[in-house]
ModelCIF file with pLDDT and N, C-alpha, C, O atoms, coordinates in Angstrom:
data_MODEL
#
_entry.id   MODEL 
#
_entity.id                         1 
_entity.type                       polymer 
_entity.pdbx_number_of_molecules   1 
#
_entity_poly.entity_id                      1 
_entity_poly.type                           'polypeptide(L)' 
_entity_poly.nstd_linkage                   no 
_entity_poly.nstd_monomer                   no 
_entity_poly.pdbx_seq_one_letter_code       
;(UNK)(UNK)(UNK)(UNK)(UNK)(UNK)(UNK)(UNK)(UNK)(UNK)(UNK)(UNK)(UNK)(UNK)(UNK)(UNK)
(UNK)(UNK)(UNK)(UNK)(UNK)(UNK)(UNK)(UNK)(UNK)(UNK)(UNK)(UNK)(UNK)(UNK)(UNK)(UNK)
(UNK)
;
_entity_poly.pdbx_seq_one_letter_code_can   XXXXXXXXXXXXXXXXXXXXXXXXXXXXXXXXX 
_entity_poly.pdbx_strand_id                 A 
#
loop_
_entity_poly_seq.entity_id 
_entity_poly_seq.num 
_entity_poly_seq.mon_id 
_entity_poly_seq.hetero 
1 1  UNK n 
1 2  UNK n 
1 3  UNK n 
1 4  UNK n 
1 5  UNK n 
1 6  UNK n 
1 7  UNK n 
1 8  UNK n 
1 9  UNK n 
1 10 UNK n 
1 11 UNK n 
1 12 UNK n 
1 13 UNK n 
1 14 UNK n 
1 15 UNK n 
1 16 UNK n 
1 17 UNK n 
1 18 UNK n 
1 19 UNK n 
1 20 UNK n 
1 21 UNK n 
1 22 UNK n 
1 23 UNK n 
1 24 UNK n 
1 25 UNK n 
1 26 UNK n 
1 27 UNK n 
1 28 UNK n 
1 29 UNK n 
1 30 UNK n 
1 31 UNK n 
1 32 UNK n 
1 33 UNK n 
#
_struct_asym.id          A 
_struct_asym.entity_id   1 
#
loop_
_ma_qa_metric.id 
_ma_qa_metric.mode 
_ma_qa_metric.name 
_ma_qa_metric.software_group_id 
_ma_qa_metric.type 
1 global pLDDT . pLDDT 
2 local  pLDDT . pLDDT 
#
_ma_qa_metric_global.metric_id      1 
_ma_qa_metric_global.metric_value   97.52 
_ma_qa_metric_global.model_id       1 
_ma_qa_metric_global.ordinal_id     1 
#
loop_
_ma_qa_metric_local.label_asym_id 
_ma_qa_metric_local.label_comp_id 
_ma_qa_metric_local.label_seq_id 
_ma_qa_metric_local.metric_id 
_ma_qa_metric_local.metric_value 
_ma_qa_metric_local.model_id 
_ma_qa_metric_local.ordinal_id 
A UNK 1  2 98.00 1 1  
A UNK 2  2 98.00 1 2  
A UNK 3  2 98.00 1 3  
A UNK 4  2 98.00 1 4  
A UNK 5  2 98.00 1 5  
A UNK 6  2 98.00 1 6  
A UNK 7  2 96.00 1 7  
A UNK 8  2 97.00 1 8  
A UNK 9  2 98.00 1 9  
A UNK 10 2 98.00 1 10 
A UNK 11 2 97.00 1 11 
A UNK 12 2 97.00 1 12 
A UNK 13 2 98.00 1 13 
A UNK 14 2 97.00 1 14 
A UNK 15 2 97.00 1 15 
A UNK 16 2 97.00 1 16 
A UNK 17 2 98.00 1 17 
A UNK 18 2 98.00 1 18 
A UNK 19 2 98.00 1 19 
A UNK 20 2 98.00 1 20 
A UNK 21 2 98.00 1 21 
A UNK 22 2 98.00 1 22 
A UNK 23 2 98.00 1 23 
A UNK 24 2 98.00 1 24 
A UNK 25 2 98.00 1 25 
A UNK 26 2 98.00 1 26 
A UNK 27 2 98.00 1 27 
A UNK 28 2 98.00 1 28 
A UNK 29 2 98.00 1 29 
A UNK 30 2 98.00 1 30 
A UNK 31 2 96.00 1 31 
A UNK 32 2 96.00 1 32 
A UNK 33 2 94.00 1 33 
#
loop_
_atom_site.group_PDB 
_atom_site.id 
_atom_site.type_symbol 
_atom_site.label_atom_id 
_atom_site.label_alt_id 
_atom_site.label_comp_id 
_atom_site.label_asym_id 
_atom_site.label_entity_id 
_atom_site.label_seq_id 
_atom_site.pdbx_PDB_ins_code 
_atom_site.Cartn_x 
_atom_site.Cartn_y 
_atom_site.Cartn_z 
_atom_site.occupancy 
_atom_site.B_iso_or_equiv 
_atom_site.pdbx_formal_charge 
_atom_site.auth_seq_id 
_atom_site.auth_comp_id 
_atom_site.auth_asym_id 
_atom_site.auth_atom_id 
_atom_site.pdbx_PDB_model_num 
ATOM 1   N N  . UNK A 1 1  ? -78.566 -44.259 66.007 1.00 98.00 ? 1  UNK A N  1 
ATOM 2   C CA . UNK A 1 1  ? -78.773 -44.163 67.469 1.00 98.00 ? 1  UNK A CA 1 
ATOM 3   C C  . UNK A 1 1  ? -77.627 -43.388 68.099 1.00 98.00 ? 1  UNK A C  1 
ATOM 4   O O  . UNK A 1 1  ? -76.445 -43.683 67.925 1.00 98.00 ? 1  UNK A O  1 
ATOM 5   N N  . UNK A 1 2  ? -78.151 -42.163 69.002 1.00 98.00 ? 2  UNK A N  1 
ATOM 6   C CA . UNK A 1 2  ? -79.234 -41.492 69.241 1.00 98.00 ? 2  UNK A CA 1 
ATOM 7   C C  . UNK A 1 2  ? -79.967 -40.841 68.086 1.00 98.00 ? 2  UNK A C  1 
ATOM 8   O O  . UNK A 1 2  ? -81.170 -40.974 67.861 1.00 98.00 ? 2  UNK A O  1 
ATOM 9   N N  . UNK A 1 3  ? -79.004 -40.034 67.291 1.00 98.00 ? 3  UNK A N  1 
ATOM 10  C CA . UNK A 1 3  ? -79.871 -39.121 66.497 1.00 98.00 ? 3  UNK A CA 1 
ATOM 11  C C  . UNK A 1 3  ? -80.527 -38.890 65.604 1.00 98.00 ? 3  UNK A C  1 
ATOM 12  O O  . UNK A 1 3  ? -80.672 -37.717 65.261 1.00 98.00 ? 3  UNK A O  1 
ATOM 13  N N  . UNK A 1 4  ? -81.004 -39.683 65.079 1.00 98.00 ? 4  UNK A N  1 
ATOM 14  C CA . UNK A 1 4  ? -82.277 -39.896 64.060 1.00 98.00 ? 4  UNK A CA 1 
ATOM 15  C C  . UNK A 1 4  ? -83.485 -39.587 65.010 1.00 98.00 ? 4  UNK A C  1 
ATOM 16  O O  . UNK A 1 4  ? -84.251 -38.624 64.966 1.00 98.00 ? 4  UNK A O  1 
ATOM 17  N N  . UNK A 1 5  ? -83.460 -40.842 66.042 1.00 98.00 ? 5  UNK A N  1 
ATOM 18  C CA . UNK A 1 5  ? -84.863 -40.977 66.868 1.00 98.00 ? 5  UNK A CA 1 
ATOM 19  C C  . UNK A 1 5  ? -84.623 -39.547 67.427 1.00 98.00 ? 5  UNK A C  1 
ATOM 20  O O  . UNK A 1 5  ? -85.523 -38.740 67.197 1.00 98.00 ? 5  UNK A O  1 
ATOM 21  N N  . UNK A 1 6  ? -83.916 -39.262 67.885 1.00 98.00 ? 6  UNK A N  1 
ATOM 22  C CA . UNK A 1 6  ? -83.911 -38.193 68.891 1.00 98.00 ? 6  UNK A CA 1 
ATOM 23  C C  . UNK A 1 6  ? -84.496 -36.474 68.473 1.00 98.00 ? 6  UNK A C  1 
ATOM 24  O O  . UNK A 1 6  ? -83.849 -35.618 67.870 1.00 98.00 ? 6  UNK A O  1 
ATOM 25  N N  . UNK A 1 7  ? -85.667 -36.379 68.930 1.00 96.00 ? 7  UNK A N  1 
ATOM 26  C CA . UNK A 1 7  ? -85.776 -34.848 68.385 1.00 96.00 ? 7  UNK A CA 1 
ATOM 27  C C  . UNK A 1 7  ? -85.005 -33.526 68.618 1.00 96.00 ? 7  UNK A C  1 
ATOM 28  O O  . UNK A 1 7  ? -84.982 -32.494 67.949 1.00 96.00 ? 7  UNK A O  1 
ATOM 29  N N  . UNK A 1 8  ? -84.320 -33.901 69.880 1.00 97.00 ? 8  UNK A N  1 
ATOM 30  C CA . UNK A 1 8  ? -83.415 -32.697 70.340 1.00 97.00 ? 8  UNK A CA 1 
ATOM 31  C C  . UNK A 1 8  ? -82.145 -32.740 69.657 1.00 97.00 ? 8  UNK A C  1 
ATOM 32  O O  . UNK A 1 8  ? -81.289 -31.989 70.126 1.00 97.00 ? 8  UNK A O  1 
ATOM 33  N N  . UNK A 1 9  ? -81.798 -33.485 68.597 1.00 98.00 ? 9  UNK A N  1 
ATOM 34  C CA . UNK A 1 9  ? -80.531 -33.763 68.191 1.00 98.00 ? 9  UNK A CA 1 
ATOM 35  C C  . UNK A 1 9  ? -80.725 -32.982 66.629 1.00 98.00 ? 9  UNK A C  1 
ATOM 36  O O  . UNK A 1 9  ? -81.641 -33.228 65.845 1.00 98.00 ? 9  UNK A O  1 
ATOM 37  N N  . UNK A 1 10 ? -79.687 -32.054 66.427 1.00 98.00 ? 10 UNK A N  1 
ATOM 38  C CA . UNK A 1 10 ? -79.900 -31.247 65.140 1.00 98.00 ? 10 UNK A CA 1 
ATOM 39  C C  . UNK A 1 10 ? -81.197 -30.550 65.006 1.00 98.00 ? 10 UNK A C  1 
ATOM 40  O O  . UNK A 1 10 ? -81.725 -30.560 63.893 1.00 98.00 ? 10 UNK A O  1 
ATOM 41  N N  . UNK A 1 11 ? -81.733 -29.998 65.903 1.00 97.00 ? 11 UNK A N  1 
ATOM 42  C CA . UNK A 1 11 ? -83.140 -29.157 65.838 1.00 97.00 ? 11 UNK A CA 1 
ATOM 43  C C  . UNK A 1 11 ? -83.062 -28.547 64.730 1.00 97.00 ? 11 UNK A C  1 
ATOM 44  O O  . UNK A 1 11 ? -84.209 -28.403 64.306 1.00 97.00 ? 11 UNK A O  1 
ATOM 45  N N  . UNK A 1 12 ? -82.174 -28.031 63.907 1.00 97.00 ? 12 UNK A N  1 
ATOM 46  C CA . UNK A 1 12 ? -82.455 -27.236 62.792 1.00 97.00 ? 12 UNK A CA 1 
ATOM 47  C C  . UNK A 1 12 ? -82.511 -28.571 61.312 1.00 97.00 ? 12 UNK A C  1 
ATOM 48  O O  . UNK A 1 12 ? -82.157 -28.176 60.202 1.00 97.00 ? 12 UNK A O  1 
ATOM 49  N N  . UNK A 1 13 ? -82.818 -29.562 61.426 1.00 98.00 ? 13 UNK A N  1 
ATOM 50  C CA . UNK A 1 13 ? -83.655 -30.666 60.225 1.00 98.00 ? 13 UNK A CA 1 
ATOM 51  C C  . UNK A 1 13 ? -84.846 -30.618 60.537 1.00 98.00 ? 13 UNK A C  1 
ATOM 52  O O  . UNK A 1 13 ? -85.681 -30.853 59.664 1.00 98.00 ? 13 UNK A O  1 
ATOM 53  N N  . UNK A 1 14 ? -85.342 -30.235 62.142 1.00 97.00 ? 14 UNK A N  1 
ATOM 54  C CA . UNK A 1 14 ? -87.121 -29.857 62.108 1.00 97.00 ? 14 UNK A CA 1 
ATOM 55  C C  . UNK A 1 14 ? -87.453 -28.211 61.545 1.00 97.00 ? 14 UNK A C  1 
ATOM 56  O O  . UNK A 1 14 ? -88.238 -27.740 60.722 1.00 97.00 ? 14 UNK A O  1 
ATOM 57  N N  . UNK A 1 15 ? -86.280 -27.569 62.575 1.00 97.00 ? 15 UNK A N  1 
ATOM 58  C CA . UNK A 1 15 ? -86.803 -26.183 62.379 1.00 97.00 ? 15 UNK A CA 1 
ATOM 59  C C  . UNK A 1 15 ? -86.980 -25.705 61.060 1.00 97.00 ? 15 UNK A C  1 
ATOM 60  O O  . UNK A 1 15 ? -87.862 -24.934 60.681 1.00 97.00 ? 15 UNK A O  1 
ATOM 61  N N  . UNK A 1 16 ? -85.794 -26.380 60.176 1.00 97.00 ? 16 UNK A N  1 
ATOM 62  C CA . UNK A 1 16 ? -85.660 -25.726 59.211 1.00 97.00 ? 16 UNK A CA 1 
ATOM 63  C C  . UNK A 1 16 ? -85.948 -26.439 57.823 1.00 97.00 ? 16 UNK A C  1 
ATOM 64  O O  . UNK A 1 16 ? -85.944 -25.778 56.784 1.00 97.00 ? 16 UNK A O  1 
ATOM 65  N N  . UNK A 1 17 ? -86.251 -28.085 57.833 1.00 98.00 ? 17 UNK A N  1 
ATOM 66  C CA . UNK A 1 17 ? -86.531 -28.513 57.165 1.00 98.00 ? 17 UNK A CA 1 
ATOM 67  C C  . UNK A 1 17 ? -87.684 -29.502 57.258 1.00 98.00 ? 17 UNK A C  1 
ATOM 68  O O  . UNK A 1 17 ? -87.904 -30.348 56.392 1.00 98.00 ? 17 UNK A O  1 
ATOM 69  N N  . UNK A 1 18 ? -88.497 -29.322 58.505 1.00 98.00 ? 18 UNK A N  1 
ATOM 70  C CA . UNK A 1 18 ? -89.651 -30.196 58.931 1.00 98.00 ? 18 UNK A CA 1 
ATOM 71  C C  . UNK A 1 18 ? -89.248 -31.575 58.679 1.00 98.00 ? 18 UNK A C  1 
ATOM 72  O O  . UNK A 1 18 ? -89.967 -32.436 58.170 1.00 98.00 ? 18 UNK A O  1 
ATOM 73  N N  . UNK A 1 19 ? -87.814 -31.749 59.149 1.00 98.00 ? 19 UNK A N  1 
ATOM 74  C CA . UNK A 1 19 ? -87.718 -33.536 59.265 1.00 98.00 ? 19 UNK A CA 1 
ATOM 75  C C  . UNK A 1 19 ? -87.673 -33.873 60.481 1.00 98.00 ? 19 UNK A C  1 
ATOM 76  O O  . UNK A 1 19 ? -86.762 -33.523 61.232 1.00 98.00 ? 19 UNK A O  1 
ATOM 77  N N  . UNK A 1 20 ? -88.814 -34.714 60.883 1.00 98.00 ? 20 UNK A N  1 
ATOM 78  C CA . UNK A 1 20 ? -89.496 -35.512 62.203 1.00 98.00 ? 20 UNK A CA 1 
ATOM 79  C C  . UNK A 1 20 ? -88.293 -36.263 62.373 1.00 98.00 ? 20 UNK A C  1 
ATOM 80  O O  . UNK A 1 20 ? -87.409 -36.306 61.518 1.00 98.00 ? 20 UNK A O  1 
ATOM 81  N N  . UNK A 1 21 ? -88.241 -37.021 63.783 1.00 98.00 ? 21 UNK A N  1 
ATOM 82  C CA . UNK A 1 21 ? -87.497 -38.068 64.274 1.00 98.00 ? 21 UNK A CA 1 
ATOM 83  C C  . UNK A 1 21 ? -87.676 -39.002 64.095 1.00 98.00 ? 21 UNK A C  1 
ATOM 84  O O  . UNK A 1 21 ? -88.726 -39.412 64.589 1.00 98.00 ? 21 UNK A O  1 
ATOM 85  N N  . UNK A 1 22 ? -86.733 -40.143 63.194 1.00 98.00 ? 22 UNK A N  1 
ATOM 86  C CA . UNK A 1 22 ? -87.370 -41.443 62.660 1.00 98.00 ? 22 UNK A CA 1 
ATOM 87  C C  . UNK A 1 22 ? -86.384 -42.367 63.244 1.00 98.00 ? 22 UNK A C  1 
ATOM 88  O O  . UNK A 1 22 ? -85.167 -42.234 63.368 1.00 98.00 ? 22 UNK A O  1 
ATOM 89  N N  . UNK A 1 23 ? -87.440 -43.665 63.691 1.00 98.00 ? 23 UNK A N  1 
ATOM 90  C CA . UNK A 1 23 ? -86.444 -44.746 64.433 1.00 98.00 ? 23 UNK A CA 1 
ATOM 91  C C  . UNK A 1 23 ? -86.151 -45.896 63.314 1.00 98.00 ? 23 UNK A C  1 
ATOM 92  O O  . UNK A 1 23 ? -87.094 -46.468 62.768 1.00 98.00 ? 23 UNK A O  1 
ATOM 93  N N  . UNK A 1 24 ? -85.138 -46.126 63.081 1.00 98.00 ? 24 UNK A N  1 
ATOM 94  C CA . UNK A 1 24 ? -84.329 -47.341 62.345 1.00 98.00 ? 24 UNK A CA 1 
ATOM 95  C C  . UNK A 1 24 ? -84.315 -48.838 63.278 1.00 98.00 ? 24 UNK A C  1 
ATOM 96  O O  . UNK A 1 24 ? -83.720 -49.176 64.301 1.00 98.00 ? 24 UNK A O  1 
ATOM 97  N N  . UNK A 1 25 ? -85.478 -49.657 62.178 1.00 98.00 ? 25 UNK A N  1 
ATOM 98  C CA . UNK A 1 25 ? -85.572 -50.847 62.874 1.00 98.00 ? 25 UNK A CA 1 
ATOM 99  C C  . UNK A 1 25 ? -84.315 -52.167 63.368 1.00 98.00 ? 25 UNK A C  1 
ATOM 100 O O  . UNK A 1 25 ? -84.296 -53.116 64.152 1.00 98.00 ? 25 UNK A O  1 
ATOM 101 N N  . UNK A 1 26 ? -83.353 -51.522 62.362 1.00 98.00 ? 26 UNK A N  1 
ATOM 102 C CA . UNK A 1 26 ? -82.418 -52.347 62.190 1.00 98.00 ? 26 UNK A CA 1 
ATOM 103 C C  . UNK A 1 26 ? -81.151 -51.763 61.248 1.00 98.00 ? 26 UNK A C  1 
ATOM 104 O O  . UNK A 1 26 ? -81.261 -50.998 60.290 1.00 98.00 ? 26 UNK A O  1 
ATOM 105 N N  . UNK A 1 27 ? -79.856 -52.372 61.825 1.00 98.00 ? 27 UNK A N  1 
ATOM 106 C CA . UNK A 1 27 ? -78.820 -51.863 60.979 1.00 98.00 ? 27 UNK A CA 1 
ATOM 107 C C  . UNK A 1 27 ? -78.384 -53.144 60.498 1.00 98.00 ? 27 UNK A C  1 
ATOM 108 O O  . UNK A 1 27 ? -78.484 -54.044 61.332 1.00 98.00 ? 27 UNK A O  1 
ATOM 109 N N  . UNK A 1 28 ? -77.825 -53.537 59.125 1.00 98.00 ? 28 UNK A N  1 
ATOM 110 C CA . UNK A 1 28 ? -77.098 -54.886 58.649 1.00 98.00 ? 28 UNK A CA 1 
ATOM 111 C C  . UNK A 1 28 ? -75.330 -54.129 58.223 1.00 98.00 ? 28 UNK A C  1 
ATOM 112 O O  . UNK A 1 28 ? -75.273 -53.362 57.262 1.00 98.00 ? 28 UNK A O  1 
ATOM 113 N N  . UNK A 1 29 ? -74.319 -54.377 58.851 1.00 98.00 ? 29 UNK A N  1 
ATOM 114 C CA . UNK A 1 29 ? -72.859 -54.359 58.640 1.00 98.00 ? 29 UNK A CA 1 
ATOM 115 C C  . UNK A 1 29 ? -72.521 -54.785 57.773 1.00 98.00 ? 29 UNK A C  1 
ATOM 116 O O  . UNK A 1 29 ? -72.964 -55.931 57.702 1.00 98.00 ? 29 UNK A O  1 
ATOM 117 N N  . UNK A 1 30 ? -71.755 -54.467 56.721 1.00 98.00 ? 30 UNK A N  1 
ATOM 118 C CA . UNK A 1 30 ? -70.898 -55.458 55.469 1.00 98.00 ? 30 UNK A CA 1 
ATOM 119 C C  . UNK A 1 30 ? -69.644 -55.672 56.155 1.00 98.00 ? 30 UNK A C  1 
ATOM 120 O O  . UNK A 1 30 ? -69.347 -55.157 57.233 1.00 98.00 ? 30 UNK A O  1 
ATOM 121 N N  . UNK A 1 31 ? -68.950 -56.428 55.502 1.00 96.00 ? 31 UNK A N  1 
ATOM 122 C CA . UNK A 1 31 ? -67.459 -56.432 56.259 1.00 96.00 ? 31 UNK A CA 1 
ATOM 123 C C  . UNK A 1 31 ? -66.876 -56.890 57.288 1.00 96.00 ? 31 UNK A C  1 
ATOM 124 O O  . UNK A 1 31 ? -65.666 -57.090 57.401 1.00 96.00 ? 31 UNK A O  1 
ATOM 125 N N  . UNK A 1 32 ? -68.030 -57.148 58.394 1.00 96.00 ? 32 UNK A N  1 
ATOM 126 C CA . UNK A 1 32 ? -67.917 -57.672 59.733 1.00 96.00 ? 32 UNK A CA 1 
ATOM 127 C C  . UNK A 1 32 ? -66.772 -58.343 59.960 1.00 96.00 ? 32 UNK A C  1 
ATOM 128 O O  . UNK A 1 32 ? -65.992 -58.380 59.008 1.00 96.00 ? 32 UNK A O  1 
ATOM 129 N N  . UNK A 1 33 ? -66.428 -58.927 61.037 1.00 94.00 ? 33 UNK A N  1 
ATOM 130 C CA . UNK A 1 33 ? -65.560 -60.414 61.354 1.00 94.00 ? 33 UNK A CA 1 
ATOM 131 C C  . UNK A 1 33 ? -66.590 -61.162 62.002 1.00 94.00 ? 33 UNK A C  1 
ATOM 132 O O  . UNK A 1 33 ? -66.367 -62.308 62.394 1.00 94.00 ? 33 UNK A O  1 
#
């Protein structure tokens, strides 16, 4: 977040490699406190 979901972010993974914008349901941390 933003740029996975985001299509305007790195236009050249669509332009140039037809990778769509994908949303991540969830992140899990190791290490936390």
């Amino acid at each position: 977040y933003p740029d996975a979901r985001n299509p305007y972010a790195f236009p050249e993974l669509l332009a140039d490699e037809g990778l769509d914008a994908w949303t991540v349901r969830e992140v899990w941390l190791m290490g936390t406190p």
